[in-house]
Protein backbone atom coordinates (compact mmCIF):
# COMPACT_ATOMS: atom_id res chain seq x y z
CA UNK A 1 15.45 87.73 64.12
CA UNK A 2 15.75 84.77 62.52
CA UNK A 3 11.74 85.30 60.97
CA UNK A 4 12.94 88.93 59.74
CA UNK A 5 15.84 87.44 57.89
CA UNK A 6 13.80 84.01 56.49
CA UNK A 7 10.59 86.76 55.00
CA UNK A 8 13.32 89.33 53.41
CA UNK A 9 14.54 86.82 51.78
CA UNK A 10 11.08 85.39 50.69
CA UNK A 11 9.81 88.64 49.31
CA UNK A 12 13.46 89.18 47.38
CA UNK A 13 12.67 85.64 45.89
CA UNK A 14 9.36 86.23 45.28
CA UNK A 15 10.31 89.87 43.39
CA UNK A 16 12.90 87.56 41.52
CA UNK A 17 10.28 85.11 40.66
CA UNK A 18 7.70 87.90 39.17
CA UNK A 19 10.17 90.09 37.37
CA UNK A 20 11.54 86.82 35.71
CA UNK A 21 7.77 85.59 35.08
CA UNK A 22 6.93 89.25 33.31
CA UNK A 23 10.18 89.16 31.35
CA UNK A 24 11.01 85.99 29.98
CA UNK A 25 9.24 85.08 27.16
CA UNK A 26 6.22 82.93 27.00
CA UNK A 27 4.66 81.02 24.43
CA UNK A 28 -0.05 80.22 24.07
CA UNK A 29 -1.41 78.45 20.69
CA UNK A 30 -4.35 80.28 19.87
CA UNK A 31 -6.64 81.32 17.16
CA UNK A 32 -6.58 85.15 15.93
CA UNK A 33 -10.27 86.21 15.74
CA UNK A 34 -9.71 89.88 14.61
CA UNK A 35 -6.75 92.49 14.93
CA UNK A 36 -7.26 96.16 15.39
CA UNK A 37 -6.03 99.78 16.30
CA UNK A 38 -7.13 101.73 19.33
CA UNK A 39 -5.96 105.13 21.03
CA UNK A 40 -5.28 104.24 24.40
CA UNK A 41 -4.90 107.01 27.41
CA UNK A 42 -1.94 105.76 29.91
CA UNK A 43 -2.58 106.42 33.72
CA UNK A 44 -1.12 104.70 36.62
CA UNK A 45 -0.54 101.10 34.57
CA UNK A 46 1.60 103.20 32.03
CA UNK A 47 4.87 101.40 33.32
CA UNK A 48 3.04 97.88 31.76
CA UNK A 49 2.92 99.66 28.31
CA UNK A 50 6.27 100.13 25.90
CA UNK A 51 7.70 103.18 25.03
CA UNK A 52 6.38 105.04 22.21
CA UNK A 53 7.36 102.91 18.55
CA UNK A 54 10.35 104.03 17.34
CA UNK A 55 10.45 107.21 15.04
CA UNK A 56 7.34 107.81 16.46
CA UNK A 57 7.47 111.56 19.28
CA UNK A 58 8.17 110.81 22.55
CA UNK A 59 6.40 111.69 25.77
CA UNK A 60 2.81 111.43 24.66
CA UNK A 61 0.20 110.81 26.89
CA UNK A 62 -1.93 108.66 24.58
CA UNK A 63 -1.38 107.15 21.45
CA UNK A 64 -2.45 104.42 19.15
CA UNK A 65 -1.77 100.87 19.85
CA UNK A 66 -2.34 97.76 17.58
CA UNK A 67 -4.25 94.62 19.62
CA UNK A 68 -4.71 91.17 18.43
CA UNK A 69 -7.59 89.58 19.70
CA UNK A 70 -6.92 85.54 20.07
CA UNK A 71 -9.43 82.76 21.47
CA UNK A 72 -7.66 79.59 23.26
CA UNK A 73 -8.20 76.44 22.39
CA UNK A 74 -10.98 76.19 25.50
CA UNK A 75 -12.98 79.42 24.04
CA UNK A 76 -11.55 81.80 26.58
CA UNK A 77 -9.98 84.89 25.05
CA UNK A 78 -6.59 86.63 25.29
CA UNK A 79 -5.99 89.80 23.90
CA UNK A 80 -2.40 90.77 23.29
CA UNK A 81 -0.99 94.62 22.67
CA UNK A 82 1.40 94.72 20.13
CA UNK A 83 4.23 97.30 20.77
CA UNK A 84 7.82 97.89 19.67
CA UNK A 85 10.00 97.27 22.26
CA UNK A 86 13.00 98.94 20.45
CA UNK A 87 16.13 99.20 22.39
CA UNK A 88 14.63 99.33 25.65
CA UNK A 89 13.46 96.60 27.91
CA UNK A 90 12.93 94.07 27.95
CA UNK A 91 15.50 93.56 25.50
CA UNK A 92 13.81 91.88 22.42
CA UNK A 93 14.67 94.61 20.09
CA UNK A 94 11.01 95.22 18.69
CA UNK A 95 11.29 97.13 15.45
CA UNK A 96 8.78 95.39 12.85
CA UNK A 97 5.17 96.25 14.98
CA UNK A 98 3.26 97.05 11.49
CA UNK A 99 5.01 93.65 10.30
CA UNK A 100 3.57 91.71 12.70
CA UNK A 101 0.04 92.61 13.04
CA UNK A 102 -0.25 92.41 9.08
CA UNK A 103 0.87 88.47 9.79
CA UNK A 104 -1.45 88.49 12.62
CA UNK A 105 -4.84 89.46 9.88
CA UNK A 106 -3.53 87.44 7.73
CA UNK A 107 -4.01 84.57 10.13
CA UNK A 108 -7.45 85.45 11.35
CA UNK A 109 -9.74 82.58 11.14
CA UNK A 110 -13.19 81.21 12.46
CA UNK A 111 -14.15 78.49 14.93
CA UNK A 112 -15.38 76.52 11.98
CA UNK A 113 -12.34 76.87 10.53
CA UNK A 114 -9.64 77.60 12.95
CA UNK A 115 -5.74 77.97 11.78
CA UNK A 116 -4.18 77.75 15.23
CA UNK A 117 -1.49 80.05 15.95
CA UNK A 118 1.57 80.46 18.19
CA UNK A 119 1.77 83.33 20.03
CA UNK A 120 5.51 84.27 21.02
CA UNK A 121 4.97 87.33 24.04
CA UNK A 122 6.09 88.55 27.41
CA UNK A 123 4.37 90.29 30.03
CA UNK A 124 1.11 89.53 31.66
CA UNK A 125 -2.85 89.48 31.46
CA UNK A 126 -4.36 91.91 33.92
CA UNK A 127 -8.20 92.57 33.15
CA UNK A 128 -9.30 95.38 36.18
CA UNK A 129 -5.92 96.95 35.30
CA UNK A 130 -6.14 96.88 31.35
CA UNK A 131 -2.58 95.44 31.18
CA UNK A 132 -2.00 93.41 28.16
CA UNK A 133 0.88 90.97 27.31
CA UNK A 134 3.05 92.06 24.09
CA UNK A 135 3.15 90.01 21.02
CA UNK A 136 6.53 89.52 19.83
CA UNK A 137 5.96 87.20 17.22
CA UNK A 138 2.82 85.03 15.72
CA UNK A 139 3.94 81.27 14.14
CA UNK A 140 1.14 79.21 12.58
CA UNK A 141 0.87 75.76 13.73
CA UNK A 142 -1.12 72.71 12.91
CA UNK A 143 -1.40 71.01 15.98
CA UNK A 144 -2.75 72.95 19.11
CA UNK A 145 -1.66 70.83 21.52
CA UNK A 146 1.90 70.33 20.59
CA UNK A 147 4.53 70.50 23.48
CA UNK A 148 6.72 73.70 23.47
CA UNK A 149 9.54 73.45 24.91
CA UNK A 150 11.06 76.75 26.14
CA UNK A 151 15.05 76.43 25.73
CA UNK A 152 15.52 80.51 25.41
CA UNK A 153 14.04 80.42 29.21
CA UNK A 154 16.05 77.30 30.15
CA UNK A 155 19.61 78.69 29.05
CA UNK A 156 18.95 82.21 30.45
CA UNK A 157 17.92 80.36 34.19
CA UNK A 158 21.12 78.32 34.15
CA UNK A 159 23.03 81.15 33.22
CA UNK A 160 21.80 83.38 35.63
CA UNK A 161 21.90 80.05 38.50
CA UNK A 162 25.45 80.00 37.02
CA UNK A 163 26.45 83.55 37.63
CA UNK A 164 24.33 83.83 41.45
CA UNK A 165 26.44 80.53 42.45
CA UNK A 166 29.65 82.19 41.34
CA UNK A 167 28.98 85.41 42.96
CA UNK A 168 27.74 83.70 46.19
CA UNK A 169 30.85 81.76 46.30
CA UNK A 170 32.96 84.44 45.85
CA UNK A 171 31.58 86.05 48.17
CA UNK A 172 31.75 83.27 50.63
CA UNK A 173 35.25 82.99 50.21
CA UNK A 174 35.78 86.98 50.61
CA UNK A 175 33.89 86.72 54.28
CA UNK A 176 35.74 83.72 55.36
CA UNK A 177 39.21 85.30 54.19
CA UNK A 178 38.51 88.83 55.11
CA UNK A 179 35.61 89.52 57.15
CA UNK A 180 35.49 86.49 59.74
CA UNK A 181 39.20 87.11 61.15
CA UNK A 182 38.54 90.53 61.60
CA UNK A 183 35.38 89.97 63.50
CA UNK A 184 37.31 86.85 65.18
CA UNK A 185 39.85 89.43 66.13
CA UNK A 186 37.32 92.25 67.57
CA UNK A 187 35.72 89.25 69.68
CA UNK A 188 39.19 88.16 70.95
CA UNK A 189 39.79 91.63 71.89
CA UNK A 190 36.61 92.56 73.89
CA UNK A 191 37.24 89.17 75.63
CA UNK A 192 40.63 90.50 76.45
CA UNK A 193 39.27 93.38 77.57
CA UNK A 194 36.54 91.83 79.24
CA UNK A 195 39.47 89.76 81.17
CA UNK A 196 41.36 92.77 82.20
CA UNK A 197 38.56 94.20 83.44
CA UNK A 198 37.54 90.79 85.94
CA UNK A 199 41.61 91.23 86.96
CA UNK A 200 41.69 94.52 87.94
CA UNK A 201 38.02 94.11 89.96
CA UNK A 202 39.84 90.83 91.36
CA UNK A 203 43.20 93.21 92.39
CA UNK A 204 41.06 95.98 93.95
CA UNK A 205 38.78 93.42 95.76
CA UNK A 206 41.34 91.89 97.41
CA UNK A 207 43.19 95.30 98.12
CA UNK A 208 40.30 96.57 99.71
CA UNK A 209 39.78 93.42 101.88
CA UNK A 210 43.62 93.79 103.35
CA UNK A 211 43.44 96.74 103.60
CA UNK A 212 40.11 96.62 105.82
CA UNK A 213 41.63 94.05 108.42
């Protein structure tokens, strides 16, 4: 029993871990190689893409999305889709899609003459699923191997440590007050029964053995 209860809670954790992993946001330095528009036909990763951009008519199949195509600093690439989030989630409020991919051409460059780039997104890099992270924002920078420091991600995970230790507390102190001395109390009565029971076998016993002699 013990296993069940220790691999539940692994695979909650491990849900916990991914969702936060997909939604927080993340940050790559990169140089944009080329930006452009393709029609793209959702299937069974459509849950990985946004909602349709805002205005734009709702519960399309397909519909054209904006990519920016980056290399790392290493010469692998990483292609990012670039969709409004609007007021769904995650909750970055993603209105100005046009905006940003006219800052992301405007920061194309060469590998002769790179302009490296910080690339503000969420989401993930999935290449036999065609699942894309989201750009949320592009930042030119001039060193590509300057430290980022992620405070947005550090203040959310001590807010949300903050609020799971207060809950669990709570609801520590709820079990002990309320829960435990009515499951003391069910225990004290089936051991009460459970006595009763041994006295009235010990009464009978012994009435059946005077009455046999």
């Amino acid at each position: 029993m013990a296993y069940i209860k220790w691999a539940f809670r692994a695979v909650v954790a491990l849900f916990v871990v991914a969702f936060l992993h997909y939604t927080l946001p993340q940050h790559d330095i990169v140089r944009i190689s080329d930006t452009y528009e393709k029609r793209v036909d959702f299937g069974e990763n459509s849950i990985f893409w946004a909602k349709e951009d805002t205005g734009n008519a709702t519960g399309t199949v397909n519909r054209d999305v904006f990519f920016i195509q980056t290399i790392k600093k290493n010469g692998k690439p990483l292609v990012y889709r670039n969709e409004d989030t609007g007021w769904g989630w995650p909750p970055y409020f993603k209105f100005d899609t046009s905006n940003l991919q006219t800052e992301a051409s405007d920061l194309r460059s060469t590998s002769e003459n790179p302009k490296w780039v910080m690339v503000t997104h969420y989401g993930w890099r999935i290449e036999f699923q065609s699942i894309f992270p989201n750009a949320i924002a592009v930042k030119q920078v001039a060193d590509p191997d300057m430290t980022i420091i992620p405070w947005l991600n550090i203040i959310i995970l001590v807010v949300l440590f903050a609020v799971f230790w207060a809950i669990r507390v709570r609801w520590l102190r709820f079990w002990d007050r309320r829960i435990d001395p009515i499951v003391e109390g069910v225990d004290e009565g089936w051991d009460n029964l459970a006595d009763s029971a041994r006295e009235r076998r010990g009464r009978f016993s012994r009435w059946l053995a005077s009455w046999r002699r």
